[in-house]
PDB file of N, CA and C in Angstrom:
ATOM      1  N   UNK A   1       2.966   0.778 -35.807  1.00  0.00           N
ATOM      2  CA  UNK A   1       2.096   0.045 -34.918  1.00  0.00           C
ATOM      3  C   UNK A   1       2.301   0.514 -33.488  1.00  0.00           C
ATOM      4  N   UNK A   2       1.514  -0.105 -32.432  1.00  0.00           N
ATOM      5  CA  UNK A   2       1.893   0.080 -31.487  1.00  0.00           C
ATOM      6  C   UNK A   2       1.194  -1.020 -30.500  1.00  0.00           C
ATOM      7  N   UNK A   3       1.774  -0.914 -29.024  1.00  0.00           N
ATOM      8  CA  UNK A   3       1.071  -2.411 -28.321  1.00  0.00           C
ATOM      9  C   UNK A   3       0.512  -2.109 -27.543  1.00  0.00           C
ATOM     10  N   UNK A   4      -0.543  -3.598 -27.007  1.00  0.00           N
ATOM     11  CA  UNK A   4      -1.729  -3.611 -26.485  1.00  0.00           C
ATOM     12  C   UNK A   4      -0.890  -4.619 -24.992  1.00  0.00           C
ATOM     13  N   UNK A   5      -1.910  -3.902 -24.233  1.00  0.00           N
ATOM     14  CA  UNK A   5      -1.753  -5.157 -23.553  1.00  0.00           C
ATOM     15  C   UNK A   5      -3.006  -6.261 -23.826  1.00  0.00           C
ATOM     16  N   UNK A   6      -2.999  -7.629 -23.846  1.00  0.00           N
ATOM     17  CA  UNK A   6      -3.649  -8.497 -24.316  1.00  0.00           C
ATOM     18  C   UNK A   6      -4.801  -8.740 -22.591  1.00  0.00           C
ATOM     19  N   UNK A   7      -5.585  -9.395 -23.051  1.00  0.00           N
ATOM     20  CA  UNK A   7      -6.236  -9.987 -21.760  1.00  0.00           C
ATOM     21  C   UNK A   7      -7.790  -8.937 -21.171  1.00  0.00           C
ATOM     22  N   UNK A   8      -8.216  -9.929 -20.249  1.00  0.00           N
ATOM     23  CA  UNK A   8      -7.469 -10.853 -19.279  1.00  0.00           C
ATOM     24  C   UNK A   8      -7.347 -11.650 -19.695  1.00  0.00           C
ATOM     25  N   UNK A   9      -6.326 -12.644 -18.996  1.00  0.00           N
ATOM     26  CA  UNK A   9      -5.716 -13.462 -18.792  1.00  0.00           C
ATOM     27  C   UNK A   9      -6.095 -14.761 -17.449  1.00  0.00           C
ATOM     28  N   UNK A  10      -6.131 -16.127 -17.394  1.00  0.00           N
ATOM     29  CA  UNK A  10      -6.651 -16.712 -16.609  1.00  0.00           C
ATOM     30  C   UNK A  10      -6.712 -16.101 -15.275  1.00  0.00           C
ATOM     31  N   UNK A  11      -5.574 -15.893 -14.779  1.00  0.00           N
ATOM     32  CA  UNK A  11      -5.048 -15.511 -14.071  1.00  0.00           C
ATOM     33  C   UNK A  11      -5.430 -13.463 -13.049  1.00  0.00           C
ATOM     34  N   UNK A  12      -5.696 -13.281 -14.114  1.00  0.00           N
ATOM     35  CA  UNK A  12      -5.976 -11.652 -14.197  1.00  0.00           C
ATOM     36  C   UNK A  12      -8.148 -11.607 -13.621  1.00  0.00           C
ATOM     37  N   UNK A  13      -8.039 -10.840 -13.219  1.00  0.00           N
ATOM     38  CA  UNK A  13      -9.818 -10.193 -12.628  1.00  0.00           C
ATOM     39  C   UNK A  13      -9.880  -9.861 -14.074  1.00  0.00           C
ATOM     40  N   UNK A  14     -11.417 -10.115 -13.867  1.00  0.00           N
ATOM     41  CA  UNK A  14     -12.039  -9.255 -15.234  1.00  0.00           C
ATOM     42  C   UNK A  14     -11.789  -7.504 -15.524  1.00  0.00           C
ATOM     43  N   UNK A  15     -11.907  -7.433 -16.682  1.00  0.00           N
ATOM     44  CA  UNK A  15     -11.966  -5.696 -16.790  1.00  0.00           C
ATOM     45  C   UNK A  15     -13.523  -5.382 -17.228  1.00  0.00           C
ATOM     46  N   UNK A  16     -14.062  -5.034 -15.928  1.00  0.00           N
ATOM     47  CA  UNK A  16     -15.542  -4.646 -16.239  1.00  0.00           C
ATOM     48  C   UNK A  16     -15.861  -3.399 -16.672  1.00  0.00           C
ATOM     49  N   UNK A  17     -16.868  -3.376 -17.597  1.00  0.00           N
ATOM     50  CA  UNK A  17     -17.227  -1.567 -18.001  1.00  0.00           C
ATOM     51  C   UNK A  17     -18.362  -1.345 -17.050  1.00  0.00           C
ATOM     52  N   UNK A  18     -18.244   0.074 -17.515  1.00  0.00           N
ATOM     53  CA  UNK A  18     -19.292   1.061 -16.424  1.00  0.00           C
ATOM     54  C   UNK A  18     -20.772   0.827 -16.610  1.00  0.00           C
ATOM     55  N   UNK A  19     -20.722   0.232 -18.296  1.00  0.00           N
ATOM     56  CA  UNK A  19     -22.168   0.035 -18.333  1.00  0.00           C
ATOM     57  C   UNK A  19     -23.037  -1.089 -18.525  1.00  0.00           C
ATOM     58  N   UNK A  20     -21.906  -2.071 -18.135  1.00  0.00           N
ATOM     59  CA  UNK A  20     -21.817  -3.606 -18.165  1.00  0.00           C
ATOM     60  C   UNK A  20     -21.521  -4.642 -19.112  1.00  0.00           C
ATOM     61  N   UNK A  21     -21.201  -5.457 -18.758  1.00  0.00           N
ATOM     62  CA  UNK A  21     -20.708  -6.066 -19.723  1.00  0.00           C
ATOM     63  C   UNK A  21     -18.655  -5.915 -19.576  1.00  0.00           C
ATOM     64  N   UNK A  22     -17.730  -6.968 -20.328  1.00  0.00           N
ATOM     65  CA  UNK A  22     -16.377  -7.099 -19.906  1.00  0.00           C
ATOM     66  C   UNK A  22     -15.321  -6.360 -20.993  1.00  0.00           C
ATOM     67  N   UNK A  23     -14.456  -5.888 -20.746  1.00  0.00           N
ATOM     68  CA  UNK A  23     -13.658  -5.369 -21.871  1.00  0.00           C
ATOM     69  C   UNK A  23     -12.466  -6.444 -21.949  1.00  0.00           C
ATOM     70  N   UNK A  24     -12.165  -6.999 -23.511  1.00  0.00           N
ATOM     71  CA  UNK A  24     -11.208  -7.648 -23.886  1.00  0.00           C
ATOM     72  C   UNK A  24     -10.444  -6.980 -24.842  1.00  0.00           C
ATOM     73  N   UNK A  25      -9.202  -7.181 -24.320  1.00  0.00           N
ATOM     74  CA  UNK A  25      -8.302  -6.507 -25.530  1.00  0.00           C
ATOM     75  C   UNK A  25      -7.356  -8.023 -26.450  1.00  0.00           C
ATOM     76  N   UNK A  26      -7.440  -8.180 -27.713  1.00  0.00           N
ATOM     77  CA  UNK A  26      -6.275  -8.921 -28.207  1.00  0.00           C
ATOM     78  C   UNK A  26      -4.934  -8.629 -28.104  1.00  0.00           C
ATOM     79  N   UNK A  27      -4.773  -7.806 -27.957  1.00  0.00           N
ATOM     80  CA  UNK A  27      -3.063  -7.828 -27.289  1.00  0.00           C
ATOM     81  C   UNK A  27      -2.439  -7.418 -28.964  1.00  0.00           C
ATOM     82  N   UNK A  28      -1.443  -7.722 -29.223  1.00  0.00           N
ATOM     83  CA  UNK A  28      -0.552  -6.863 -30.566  1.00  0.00           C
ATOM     84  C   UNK A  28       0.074  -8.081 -31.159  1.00  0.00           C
ATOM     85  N   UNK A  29       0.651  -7.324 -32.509  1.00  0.00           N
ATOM     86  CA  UNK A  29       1.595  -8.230 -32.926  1.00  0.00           C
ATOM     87  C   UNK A  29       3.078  -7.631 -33.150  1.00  0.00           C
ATOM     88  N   UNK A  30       3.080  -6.615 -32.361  1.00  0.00           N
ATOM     89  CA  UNK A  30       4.257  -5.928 -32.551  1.00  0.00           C
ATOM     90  C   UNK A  30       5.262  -5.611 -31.280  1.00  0.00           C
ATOM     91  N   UNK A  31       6.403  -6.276 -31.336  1.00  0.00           N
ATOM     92  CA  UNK A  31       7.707  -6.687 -30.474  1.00  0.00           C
ATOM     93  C   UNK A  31       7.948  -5.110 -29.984  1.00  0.00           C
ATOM     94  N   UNK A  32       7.763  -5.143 -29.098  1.00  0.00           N
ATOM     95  CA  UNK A  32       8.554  -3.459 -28.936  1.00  0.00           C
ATOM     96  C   UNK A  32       9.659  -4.063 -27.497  1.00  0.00           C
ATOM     97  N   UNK A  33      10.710  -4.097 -28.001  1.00  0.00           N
ATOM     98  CA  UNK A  33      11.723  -4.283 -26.646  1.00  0.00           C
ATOM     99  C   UNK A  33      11.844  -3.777 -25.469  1.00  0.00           C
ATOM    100  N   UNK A  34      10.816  -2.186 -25.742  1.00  0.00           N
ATOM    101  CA  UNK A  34      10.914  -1.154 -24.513  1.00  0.00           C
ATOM    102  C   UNK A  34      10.465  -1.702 -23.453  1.00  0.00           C
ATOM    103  N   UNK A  35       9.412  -2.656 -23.967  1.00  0.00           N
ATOM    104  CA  UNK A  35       8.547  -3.303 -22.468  1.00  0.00           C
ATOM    105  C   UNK A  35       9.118  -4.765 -22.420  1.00  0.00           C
ATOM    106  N   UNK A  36      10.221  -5.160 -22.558  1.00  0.00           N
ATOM    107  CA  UNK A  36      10.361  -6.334 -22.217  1.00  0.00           C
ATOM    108  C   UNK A  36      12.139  -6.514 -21.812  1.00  0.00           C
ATOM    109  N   UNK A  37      12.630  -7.336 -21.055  1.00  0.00           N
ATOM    110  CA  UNK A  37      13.645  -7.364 -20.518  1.00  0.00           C
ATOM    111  C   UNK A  37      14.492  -8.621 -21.306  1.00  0.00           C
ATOM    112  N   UNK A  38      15.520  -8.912 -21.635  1.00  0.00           N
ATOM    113  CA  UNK A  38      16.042 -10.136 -21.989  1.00  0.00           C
ATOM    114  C   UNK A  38      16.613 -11.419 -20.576  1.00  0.00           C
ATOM    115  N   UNK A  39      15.831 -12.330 -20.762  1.00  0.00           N
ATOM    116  CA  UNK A  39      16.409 -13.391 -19.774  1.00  0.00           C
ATOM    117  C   UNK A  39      14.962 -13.319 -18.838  1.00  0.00           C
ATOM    118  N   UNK A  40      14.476 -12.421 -18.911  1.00  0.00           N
ATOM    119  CA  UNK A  40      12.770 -12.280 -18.171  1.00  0.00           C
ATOM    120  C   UNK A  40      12.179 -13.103 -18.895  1.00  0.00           C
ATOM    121  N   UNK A  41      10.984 -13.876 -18.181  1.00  0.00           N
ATOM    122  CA  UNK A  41       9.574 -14.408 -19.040  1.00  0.00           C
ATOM    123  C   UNK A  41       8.663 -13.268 -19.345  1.00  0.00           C
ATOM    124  N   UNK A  42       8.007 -13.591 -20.837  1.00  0.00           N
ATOM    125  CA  UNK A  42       7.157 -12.855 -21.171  1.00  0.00           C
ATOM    126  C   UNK A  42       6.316 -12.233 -20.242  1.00  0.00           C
ATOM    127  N   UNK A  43       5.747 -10.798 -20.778  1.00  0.00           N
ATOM    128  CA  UNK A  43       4.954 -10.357 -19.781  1.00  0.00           C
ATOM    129  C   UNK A  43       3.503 -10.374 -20.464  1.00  0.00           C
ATOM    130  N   UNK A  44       2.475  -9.563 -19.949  1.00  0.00           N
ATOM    131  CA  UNK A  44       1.290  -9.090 -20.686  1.00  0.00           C
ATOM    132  C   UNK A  44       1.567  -8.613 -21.383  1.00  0.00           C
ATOM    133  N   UNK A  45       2.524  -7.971 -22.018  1.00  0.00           N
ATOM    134  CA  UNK A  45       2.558  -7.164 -23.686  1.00  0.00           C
ATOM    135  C   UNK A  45       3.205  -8.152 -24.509  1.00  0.00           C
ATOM    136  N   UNK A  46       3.755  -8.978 -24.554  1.00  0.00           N
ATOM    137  CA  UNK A  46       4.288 -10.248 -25.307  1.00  0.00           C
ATOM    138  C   UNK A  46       3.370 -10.393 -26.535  1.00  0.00           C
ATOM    139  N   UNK A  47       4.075 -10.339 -27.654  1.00  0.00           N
ATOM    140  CA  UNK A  47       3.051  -9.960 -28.753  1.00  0.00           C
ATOM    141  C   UNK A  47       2.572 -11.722 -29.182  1.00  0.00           C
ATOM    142  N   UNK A  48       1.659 -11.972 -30.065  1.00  0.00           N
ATOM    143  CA  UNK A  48       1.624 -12.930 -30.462  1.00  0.00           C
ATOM    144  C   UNK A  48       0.165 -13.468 -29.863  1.00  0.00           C
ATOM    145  N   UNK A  49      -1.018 -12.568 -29.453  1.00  0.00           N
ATOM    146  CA  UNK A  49      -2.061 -12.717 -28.569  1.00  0.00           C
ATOM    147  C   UNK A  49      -3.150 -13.395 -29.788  1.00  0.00           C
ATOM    148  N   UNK A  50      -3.943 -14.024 -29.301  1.00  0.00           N
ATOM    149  CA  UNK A  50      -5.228 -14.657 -30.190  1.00  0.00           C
ATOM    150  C   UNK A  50      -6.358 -14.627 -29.518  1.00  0.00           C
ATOM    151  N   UNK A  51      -7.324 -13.692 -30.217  1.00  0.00           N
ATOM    152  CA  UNK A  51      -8.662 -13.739 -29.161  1.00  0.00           C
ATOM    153  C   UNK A  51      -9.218 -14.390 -29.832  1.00  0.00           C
ATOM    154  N   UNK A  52     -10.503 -15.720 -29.225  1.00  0.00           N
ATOM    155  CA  UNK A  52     -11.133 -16.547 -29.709  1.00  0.00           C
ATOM    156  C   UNK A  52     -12.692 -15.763 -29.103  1.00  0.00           C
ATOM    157  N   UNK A  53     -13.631 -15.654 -30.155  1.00  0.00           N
ATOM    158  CA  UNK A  53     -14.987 -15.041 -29.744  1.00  0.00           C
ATOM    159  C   UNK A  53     -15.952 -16.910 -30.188  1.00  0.00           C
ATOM    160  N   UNK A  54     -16.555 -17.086 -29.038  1.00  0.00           N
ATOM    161  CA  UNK A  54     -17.599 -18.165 -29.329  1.00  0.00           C
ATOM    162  C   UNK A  54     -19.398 -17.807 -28.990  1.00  0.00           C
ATOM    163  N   UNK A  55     -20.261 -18.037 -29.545  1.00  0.00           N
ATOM    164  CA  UNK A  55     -21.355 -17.767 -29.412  1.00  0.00           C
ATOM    165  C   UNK A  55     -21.623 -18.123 -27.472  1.00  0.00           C
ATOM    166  N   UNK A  56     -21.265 -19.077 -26.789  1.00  0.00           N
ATOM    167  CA  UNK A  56     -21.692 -19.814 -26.099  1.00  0.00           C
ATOM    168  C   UNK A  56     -21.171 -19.349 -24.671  1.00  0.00           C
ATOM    169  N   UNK A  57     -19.480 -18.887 -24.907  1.00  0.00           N
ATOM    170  CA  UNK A  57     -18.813 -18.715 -24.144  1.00  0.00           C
ATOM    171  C   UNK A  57     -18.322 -17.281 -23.523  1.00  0.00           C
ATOM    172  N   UNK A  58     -17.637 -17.004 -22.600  1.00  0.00           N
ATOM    173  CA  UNK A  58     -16.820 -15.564 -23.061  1.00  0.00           C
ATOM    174  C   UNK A  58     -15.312 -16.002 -23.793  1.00  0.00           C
ATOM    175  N   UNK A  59     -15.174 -15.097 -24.198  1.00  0.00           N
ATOM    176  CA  UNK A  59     -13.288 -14.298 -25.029  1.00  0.00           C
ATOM    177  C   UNK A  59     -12.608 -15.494 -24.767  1.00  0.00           C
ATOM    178  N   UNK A  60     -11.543 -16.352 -25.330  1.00  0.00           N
ATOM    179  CA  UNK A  60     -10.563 -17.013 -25.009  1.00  0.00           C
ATOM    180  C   UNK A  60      -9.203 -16.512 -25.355  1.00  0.00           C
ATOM    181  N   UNK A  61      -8.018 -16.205 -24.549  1.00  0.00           N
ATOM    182  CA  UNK A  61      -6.983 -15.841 -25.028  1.00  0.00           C
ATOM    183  C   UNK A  61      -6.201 -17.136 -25.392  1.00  0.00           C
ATOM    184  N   UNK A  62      -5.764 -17.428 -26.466  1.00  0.00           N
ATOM    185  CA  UNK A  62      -4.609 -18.421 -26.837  1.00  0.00           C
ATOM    186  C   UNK A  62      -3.214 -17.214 -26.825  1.00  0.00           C
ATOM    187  N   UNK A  63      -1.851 -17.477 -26.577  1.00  0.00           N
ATOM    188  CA  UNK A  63      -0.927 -17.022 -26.719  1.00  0.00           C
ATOM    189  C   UNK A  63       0.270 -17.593 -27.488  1.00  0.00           C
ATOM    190  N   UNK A  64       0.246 -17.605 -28.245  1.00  0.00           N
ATOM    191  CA  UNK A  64       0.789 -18.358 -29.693  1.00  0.00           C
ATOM    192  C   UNK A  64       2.485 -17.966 -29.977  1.00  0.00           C
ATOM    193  N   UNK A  65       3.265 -17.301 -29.021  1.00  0.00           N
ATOM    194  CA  UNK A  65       4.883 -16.877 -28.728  1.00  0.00           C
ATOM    195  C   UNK A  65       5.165 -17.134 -27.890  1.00  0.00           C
ATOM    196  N   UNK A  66       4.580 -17.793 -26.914  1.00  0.00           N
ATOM    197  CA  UNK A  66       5.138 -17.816 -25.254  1.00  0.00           C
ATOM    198  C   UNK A  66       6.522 -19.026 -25.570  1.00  0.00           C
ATOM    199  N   UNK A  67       6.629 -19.466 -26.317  1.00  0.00           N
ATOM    200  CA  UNK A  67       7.498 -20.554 -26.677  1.00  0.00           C
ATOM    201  C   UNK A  67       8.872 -19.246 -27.497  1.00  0.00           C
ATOM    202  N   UNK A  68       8.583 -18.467 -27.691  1.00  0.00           N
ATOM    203  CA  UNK A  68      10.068 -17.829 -28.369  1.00  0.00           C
ATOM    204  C   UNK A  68      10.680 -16.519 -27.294  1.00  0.00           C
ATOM    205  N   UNK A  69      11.857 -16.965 -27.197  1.00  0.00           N
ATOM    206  CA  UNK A  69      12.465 -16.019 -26.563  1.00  0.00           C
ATOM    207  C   UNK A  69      12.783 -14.301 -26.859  1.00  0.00           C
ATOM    208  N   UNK A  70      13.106 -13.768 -25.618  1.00  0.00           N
ATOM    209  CA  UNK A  70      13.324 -11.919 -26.329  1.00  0.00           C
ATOM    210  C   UNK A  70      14.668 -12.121 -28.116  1.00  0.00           C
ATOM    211  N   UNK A  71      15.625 -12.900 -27.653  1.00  0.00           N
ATOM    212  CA  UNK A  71      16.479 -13.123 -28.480  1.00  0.00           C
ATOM    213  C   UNK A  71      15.851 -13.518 -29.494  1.00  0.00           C
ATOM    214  N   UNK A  72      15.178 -14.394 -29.589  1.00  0.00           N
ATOM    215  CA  UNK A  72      14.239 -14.926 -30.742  1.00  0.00           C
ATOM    216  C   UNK A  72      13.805 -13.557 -31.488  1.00  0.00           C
ATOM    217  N   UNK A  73      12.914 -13.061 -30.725  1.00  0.00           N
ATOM    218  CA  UNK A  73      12.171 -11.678 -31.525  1.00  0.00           C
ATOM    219  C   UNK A  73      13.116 -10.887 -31.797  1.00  0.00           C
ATOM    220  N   UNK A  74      14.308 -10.380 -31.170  1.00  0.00           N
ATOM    221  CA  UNK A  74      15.162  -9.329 -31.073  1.00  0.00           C
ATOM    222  C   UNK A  74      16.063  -9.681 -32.850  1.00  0.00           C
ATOM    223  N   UNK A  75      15.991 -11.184 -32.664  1.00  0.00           N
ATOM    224  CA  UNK A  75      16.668 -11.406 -34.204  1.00  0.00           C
ATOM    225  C   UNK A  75      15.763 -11.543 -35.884  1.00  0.00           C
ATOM    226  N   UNK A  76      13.969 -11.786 -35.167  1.00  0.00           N
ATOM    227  CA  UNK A  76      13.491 -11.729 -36.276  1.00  0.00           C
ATOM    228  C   UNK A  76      13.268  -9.542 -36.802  1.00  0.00           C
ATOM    229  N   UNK A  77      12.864  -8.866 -35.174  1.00  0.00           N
ATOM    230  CA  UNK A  77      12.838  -7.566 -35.721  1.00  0.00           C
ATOM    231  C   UNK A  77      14.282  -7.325 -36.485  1.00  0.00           C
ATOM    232  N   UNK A  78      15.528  -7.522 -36.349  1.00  0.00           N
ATOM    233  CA  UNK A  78      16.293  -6.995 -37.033  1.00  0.00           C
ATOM    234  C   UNK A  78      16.187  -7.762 -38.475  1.00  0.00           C
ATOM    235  N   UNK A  79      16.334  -9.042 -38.610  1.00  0.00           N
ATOM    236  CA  UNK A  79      15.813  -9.734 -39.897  1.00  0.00           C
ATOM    237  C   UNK A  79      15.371  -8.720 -40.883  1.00  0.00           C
ATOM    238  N   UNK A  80      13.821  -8.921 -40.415  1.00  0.00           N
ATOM    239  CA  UNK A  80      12.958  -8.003 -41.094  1.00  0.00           C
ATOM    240  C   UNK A  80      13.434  -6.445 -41.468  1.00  0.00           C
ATOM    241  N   UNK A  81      13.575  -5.705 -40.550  1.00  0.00           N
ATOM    242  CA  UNK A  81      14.325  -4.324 -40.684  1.00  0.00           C
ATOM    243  C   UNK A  81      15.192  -4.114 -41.669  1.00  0.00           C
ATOM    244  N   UNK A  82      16.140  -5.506 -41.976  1.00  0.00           N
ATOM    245  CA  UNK A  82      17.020  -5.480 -43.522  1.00  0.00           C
ATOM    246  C   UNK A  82      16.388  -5.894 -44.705  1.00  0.00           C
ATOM    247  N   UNK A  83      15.160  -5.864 -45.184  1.00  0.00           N
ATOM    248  CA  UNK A  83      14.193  -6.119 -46.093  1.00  0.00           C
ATOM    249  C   UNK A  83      13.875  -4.780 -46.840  1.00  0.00           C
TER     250      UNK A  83
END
């Protein structure tokens, strides 16, 4: 696999295209430690992204990990890795 950055984000300007219209990315589901620090808050690559598409609206990001720590992930990737 490899990661996305997710967004935008409330917070974040739109990412507009050249030929109109907004670019959304869902973001990943895959922990890569390279981009993240331990004892830091999540950043934009923080895996665990949910894009919501509604007829009515634009893109909604839900972020569904912001509640688990690097340690958290750092112990489920090794978990898994012994499978």
């Amino acid at each position: 696999g490899h990661t996305h950055r997710g967004g935008p984000y409330e917070h974040d300007p739109a990412w507009p295209l050249a030929g109109g219209g907004t670019q959304h990315n869902t973001g990943s589901w895959v922990f890569a430690s390279a981009f993240h620090t331990p004892g830091v808050p999540p950043n934009s690559y923080w895996p665990g992204t949910v894009t919501w598409l509604e007829d009515t609206c634009p893109p909604t990001h839900k972020r569904l990990l912001l509640d688990r720590s690097y340690d958290d992930l750092i112990d489920l990737t090794r978990r898994a890795s012994r499978r």
